[in-house]
C-alpha atoms as a PDB file:
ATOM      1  CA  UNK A   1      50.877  58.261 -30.985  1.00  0.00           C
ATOM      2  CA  UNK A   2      51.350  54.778 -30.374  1.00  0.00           C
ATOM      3  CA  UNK A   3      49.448  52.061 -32.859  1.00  0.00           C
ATOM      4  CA  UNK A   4      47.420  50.217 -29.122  1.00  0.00           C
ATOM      5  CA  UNK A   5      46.246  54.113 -28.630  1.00  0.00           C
ATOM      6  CA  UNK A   6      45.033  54.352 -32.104  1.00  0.00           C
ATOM      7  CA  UNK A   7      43.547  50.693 -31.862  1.00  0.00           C
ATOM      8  CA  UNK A   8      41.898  51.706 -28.430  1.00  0.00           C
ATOM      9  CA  UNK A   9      40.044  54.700 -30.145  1.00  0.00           C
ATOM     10  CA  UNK A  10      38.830  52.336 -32.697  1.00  0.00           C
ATOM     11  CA  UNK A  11      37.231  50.000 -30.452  1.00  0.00           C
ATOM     12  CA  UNK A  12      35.950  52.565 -28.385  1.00  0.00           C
ATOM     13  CA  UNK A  13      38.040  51.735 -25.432  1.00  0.00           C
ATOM     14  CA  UNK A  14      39.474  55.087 -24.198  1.00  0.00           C
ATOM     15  CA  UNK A  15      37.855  58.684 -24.777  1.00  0.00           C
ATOM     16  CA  UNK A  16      40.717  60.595 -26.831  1.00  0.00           C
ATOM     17  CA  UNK A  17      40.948  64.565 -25.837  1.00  0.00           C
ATOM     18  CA  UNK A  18      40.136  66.940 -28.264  1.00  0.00           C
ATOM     19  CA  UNK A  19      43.670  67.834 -29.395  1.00  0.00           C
ATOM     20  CA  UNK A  20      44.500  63.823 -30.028  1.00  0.00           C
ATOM     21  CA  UNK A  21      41.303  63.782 -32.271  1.00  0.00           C
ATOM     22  CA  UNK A  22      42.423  67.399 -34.431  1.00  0.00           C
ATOM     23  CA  UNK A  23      46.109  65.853 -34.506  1.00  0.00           C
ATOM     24  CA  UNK A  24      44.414  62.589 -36.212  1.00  0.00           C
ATOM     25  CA  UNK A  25      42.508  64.805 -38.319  1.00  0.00           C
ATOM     26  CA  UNK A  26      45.108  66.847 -39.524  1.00  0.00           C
ATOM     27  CA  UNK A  27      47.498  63.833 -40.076  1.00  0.00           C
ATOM     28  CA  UNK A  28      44.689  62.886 -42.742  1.00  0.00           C
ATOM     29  CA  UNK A  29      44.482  66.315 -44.288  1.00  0.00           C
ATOM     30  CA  UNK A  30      40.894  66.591 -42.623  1.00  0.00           C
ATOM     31  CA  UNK A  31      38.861  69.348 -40.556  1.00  0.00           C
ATOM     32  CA  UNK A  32      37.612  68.499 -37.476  1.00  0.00           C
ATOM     33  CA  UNK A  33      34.120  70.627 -36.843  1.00  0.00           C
ATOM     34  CA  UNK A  34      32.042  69.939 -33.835  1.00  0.00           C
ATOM     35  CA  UNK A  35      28.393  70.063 -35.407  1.00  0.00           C
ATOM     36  CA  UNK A  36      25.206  70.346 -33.226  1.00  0.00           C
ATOM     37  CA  UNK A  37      23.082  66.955 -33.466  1.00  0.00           C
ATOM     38  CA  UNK A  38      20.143  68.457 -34.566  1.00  0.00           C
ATOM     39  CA  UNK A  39      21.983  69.389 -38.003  1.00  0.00           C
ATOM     40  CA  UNK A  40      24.199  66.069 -38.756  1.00  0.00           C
ATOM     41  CA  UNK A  41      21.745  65.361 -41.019  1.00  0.00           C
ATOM     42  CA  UNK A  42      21.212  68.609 -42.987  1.00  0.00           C
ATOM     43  CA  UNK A  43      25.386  68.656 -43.279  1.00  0.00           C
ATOM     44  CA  UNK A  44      25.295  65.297 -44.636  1.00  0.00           C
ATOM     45  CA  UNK A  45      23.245  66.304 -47.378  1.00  0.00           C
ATOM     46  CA  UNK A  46      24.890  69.351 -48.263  1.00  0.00           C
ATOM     47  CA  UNK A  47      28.249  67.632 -48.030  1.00  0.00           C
ATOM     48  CA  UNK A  48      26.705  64.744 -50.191  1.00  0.00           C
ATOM     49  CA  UNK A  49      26.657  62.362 -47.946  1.00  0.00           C
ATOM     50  CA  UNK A  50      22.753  61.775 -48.637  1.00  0.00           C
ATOM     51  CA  UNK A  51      19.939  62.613 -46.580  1.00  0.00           C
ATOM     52  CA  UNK A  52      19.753  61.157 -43.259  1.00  0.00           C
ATOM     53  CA  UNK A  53      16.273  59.518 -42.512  1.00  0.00           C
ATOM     54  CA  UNK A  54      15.651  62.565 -40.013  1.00  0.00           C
ATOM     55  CA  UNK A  55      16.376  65.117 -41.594  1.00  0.00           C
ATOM     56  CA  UNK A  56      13.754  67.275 -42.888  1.00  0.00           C
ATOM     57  CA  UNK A  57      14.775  69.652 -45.999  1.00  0.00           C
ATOM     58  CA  UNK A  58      15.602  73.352 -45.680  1.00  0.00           C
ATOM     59  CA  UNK A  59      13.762  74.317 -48.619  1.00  0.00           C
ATOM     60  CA  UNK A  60      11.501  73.165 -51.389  1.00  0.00           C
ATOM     61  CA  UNK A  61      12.076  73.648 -55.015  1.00  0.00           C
ATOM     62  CA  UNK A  62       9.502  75.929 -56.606  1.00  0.00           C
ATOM     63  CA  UNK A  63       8.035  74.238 -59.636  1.00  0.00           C
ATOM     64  CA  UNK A  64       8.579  75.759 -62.941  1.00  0.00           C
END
């Protein structure tokens, strides 16, 4: 892929199919998962990439 594709992703100038985007992905040793918007948050926080303001939590820690 040419570097004025990659720079047009970047800015948000050109919609890239789905194989361009897994072929990206897998160039930086990454998975590609399609994730329903509802549940960004709750993978964010299970990946560790804290809570997102929306989310609400799965479960609550019984006290000891």
């Amino acid at each position: 892929m040419l570097q004025t594709n990659y720079s047009k992703i970047e800015r948000g100038k050109t919609d890239p199919r789905f194989t361009t985007l897994l072929e990206i992905a897998r160039s930086l040793s990454l998975e590609l998962m399609l994730v329903p918007t509802e549940l960004v948050g709750v993978v964010n926080a299970l990946v560790g990439h804290g809570p997102s303001p929306h989310a609400k939590p799965l479960f609550l820690a019984e006290p000891d």
